[in-house]
N, C-alpha and C. Protein backbone atom coordinates (compact mmCIF):
# COMPACT_ATOMS: atom_id res chain seq x y z
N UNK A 1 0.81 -1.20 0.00
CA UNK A 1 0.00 0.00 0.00
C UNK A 1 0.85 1.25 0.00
N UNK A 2 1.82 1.10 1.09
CA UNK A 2 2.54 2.58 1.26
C UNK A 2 3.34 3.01 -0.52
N UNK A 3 2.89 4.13 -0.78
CA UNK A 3 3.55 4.93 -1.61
C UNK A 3 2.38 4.47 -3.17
N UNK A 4 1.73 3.70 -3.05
CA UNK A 4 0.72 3.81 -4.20
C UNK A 4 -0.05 5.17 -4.35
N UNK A 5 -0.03 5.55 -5.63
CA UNK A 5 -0.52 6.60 -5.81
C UNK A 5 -2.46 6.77 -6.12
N UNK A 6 -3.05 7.54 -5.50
CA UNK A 6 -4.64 7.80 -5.67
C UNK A 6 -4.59 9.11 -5.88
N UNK A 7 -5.07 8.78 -7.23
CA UNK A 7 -6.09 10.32 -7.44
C UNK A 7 -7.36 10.71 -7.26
N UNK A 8 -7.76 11.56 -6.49
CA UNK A 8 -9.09 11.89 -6.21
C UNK A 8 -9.61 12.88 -7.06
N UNK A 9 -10.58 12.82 -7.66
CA UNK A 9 -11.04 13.77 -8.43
C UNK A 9 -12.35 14.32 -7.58
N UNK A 10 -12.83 15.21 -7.03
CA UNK A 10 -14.20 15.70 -6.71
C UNK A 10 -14.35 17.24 -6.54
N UNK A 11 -15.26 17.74 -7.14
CA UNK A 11 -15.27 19.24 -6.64
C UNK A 11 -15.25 19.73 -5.29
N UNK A 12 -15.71 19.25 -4.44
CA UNK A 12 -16.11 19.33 -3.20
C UNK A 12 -14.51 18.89 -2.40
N UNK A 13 -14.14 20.15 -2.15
CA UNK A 13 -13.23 20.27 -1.22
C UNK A 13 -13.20 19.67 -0.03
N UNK A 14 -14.17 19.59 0.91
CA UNK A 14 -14.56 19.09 1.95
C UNK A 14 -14.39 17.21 1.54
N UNK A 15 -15.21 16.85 1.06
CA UNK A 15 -14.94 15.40 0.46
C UNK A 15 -13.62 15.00 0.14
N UNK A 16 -12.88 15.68 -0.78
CA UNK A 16 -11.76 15.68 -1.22
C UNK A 16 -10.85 15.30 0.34
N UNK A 17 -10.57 16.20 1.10
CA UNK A 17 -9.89 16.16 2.26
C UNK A 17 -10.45 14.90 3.23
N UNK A 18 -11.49 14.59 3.53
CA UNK A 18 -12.09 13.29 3.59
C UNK A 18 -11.15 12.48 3.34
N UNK A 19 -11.42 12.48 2.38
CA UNK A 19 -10.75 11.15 1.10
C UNK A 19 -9.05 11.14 1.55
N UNK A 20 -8.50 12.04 1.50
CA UNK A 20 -7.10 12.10 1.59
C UNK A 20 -6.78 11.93 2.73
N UNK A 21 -7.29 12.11 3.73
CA UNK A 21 -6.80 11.87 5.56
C UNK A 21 -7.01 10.54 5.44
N UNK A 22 -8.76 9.80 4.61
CA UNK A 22 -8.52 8.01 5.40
C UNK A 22 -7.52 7.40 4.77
N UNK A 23 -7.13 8.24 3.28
CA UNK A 23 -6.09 7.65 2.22
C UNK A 23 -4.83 7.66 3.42
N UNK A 24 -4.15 8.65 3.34
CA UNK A 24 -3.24 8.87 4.55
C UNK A 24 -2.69 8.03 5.62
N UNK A 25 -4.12 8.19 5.70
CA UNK A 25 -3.68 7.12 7.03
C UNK A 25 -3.62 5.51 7.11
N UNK A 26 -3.92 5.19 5.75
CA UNK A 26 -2.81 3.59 5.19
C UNK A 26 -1.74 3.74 4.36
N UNK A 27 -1.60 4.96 4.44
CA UNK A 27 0.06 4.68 3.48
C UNK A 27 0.03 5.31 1.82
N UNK A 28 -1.12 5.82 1.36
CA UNK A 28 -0.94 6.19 0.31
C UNK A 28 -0.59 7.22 0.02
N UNK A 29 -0.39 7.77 -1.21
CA UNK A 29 -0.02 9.07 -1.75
C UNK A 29 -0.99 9.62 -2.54
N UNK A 30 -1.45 10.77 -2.32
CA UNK A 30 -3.34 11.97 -2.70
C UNK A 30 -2.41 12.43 -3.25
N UNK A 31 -3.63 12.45 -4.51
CA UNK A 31 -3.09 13.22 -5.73
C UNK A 31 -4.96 13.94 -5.52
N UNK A 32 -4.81 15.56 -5.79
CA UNK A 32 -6.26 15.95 -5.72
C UNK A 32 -6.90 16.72 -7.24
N UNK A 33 -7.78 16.24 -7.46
CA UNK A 33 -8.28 17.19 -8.35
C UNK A 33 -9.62 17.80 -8.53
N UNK A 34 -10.25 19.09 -9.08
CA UNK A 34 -11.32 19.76 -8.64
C UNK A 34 -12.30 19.69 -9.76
N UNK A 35 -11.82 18.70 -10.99
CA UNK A 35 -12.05 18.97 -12.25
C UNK A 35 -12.13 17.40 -12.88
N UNK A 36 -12.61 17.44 -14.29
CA UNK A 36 -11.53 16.14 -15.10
C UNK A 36 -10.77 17.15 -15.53
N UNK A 37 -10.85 18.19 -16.19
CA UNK A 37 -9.72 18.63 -16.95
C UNK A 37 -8.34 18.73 -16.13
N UNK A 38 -8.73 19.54 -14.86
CA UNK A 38 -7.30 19.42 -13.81
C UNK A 38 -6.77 17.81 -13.97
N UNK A 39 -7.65 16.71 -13.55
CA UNK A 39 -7.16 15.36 -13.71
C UNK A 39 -6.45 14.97 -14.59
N UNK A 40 -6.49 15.51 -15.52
CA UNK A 40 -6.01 14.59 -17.24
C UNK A 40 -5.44 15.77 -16.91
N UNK A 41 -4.85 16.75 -16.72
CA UNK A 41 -3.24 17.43 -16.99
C UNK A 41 -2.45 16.71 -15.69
N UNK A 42 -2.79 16.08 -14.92
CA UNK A 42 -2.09 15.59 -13.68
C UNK A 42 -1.94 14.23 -14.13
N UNK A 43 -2.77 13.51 -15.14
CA UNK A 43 -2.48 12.57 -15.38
C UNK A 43 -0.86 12.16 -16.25
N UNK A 44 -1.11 13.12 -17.00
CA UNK A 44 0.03 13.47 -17.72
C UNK A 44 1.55 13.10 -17.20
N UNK A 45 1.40 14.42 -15.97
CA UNK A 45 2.76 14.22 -15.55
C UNK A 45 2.92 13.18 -14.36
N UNK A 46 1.83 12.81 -13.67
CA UNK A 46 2.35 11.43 -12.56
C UNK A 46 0.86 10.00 -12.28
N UNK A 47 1.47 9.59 -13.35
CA UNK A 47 -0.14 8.66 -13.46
C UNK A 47 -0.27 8.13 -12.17
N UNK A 48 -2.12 7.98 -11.68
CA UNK A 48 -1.85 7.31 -10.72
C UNK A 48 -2.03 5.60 -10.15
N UNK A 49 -2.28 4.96 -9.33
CA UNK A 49 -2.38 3.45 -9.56
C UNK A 49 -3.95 3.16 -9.76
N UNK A 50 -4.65 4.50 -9.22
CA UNK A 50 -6.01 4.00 -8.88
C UNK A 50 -6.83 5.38 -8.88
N UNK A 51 -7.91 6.05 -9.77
CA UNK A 51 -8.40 6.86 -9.58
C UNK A 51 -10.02 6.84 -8.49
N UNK A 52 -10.22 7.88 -7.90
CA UNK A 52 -11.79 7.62 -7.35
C UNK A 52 -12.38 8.83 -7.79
N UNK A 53 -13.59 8.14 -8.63
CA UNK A 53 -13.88 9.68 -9.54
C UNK A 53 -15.33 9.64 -8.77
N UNK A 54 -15.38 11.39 -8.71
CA UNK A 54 -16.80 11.71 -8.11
C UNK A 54 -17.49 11.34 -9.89
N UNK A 55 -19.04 11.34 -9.75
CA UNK A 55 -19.68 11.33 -10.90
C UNK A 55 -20.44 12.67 -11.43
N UNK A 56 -20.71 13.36 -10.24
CA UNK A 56 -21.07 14.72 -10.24
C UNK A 56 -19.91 15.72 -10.11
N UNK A 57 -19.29 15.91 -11.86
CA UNK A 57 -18.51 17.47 -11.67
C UNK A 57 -19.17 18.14 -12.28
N UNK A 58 -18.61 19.31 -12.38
CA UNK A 58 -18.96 20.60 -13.06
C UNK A 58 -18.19 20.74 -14.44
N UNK A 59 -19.10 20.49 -15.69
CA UNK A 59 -18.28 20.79 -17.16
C UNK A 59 -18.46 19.33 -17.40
N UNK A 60 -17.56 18.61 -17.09
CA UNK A 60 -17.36 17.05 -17.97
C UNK A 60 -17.39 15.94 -16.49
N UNK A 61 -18.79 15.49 -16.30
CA UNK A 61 -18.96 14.89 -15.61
C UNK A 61 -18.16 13.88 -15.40
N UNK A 62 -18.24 12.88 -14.01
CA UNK A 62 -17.55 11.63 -14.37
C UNK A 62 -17.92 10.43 -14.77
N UNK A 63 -18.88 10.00 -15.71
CA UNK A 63 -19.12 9.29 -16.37
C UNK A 63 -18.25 9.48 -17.99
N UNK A 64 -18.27 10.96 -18.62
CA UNK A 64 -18.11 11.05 -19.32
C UNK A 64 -16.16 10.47 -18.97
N UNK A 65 -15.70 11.60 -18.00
CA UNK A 65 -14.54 11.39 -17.90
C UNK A 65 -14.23 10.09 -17.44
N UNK A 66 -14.78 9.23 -17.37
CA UNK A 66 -14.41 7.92 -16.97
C UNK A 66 -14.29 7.28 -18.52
N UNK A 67 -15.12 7.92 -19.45
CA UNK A 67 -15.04 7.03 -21.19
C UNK A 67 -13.75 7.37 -21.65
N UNK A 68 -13.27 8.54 -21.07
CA UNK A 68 -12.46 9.25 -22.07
C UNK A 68 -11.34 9.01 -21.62
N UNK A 69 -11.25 8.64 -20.23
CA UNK A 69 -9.63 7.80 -19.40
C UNK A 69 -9.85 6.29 -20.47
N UNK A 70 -10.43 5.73 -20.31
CA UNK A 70 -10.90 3.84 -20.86
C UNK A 70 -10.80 4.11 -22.17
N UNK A 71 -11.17 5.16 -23.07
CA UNK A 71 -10.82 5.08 -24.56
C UNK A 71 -9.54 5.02 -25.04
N UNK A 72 -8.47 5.90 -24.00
CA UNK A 72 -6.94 6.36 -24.27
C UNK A 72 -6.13 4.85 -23.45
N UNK A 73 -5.11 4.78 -24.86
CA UNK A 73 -4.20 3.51 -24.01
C UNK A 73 -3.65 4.02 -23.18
N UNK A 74 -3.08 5.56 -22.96
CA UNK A 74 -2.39 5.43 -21.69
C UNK A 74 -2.45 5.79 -20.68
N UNK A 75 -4.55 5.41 -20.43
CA UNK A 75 -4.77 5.80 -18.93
C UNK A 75 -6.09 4.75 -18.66
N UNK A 76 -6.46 3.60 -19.76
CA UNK A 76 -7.37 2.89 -19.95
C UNK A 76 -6.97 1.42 -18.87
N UNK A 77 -5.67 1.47 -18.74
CA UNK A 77 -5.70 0.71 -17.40
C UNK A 77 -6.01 0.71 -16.06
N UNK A 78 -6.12 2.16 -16.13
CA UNK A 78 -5.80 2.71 -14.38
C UNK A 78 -7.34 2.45 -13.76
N UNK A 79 -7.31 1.53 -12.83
CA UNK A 79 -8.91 1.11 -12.26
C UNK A 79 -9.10 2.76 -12.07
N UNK A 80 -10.74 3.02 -11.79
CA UNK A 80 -11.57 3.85 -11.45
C UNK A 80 -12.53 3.20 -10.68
N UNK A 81 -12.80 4.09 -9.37
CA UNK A 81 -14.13 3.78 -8.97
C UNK A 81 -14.52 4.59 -8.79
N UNK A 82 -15.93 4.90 -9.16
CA UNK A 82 -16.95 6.10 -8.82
C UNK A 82 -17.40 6.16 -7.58
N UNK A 83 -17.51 7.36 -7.14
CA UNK A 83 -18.42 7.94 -5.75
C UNK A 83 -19.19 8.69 -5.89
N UNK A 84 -19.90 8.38 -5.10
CA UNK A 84 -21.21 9.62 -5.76
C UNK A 84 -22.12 9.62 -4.32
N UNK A 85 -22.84 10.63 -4.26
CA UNK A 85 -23.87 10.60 -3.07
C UNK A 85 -24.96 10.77 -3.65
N UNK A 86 -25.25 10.50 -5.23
CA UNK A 86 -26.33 10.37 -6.02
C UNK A 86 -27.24 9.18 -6.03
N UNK A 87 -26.82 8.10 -5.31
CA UNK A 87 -26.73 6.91 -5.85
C UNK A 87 -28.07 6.77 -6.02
N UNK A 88 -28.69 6.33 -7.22
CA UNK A 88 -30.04 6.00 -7.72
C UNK A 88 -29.81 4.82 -8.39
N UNK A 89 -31.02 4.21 -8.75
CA UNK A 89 -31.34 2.85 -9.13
C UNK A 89 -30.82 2.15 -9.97
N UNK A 90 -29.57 1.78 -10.69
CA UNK A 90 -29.14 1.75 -12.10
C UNK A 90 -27.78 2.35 -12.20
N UNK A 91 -27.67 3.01 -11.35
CA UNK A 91 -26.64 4.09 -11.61
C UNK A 91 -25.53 3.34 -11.44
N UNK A 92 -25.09 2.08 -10.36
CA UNK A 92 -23.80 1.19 -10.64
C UNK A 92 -23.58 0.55 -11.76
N UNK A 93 -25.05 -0.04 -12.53
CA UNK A 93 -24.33 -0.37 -13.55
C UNK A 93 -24.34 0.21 -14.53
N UNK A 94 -24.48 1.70 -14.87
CA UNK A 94 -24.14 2.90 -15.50
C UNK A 94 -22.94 3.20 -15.21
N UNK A 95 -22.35 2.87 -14.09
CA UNK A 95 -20.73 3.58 -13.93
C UNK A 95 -19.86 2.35 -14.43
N UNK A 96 -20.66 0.62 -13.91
CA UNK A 96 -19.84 0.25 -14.86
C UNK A 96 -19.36 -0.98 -16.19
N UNK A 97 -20.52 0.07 -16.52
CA UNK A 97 -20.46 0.08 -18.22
C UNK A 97 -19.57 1.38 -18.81
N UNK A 98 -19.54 2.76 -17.68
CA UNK A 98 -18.82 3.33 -18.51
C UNK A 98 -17.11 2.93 -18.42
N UNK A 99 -16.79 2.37 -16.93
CA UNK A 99 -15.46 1.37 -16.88
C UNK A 99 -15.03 1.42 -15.55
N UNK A 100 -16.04 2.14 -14.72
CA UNK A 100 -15.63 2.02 -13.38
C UNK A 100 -15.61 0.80 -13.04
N UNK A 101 -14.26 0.32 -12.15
CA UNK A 101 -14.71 -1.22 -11.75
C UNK A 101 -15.06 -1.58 -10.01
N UNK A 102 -15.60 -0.39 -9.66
CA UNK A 102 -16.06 -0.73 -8.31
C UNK A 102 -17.03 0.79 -8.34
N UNK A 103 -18.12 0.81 -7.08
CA UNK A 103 -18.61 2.28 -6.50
C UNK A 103 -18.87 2.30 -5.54
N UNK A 104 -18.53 3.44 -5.07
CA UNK A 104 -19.42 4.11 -3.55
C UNK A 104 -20.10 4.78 -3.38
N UNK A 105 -20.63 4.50 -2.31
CA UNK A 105 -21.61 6.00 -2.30
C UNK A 105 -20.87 7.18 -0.76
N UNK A 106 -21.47 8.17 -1.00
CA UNK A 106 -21.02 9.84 -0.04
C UNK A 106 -22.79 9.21 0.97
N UNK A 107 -22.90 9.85 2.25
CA UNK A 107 -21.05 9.68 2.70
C UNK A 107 -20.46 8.62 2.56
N UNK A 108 -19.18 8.58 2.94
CA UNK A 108 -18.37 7.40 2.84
C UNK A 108 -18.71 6.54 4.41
N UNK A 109 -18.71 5.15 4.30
CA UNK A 109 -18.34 4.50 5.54
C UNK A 109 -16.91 4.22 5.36
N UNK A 110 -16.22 4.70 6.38
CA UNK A 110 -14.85 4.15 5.79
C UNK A 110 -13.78 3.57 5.96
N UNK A 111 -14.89 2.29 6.46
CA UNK A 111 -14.26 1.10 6.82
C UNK A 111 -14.62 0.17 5.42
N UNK A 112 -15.62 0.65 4.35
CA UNK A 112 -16.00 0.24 3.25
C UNK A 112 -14.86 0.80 2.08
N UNK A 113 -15.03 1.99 2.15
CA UNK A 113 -13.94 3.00 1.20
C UNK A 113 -12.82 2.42 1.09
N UNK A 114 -12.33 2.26 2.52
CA UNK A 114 -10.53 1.83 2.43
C UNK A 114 -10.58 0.20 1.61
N UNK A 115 -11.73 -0.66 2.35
CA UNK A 115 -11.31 -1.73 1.66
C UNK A 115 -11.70 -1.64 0.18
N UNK A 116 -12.55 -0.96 -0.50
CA UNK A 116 -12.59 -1.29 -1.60
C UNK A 116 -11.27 -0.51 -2.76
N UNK A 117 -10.56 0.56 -1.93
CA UNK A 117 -9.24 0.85 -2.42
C UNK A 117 -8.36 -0.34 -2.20
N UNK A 118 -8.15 -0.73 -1.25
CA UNK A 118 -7.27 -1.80 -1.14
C UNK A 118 -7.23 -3.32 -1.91
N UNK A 119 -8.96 -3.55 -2.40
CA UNK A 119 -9.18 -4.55 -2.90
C UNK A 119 -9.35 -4.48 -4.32
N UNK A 120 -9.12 -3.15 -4.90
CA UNK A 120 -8.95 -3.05 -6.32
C UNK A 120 -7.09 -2.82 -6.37
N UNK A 121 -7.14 -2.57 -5.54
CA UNK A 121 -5.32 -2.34 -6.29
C UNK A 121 -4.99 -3.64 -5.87
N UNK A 122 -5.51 -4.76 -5.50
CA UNK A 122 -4.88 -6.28 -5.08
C UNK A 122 -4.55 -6.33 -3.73
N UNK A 123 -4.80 -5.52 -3.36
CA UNK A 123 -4.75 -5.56 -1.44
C UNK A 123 -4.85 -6.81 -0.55
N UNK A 124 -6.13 -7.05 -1.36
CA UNK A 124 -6.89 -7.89 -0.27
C UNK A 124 -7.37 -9.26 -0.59
């Protein structure tokens, strides 16, 4: 775990910091972003092992930005899992069909969160 890299993508600052303290506190390395577009220029320069994409951004949602990581070879590997505090009826297997391979829902329990980071990067 220690030094694997996570990128968080969510507008919500508050969430974001969430995310990065329970990350933290097993050993990983937060990568943050407020955007997809911020994401995909961060992707660029330090890919990460494992993204957790909110599904609700502002401009290019994350559904969309989840097609457009999975279309490109050199970010179509990197698991994604969606979070969302939307969660409606359908909507998991809407995230993944678009290539998320796990979801959560806001708030987080996060004794759920950590393991399902841990159990997509082979953790567990």
């Amino acid at each position: 775990m220690a030094g694997e890299r996570v990128l968080v993508i969510d507008d919500n600052a508050v969430n974001r910091r969430l995310a990065q303290v329970l990350l933290h506190s097993r050993g990983y390395e937060v990568c943050e972003a407020a955007s997809a577009p911020e994401a995909f220029a961060m992707l660029r320069e330090k890919p990460p092992h494992i993204i957790l994409m909110d599904l609700r951004l502002p401009g290019m949602d994350g559904l969309t930005a989840t097609r457009t990581l999975k279309a490109d070879p050199a970010t179509r590997d990197i698991p994604i899992v969606a979070v969302t505090s939307y969660a409606m009826k359908g909507d998991k297997e809407t995230a993944r069909e678009a290539g998320c391979c796990a979801y959560v829902t806001k708030p987080l329990d996060k004794a759920f969160f950590l393991e399902t980071v841990a159990r997509v990067l082979g953790k567990t």
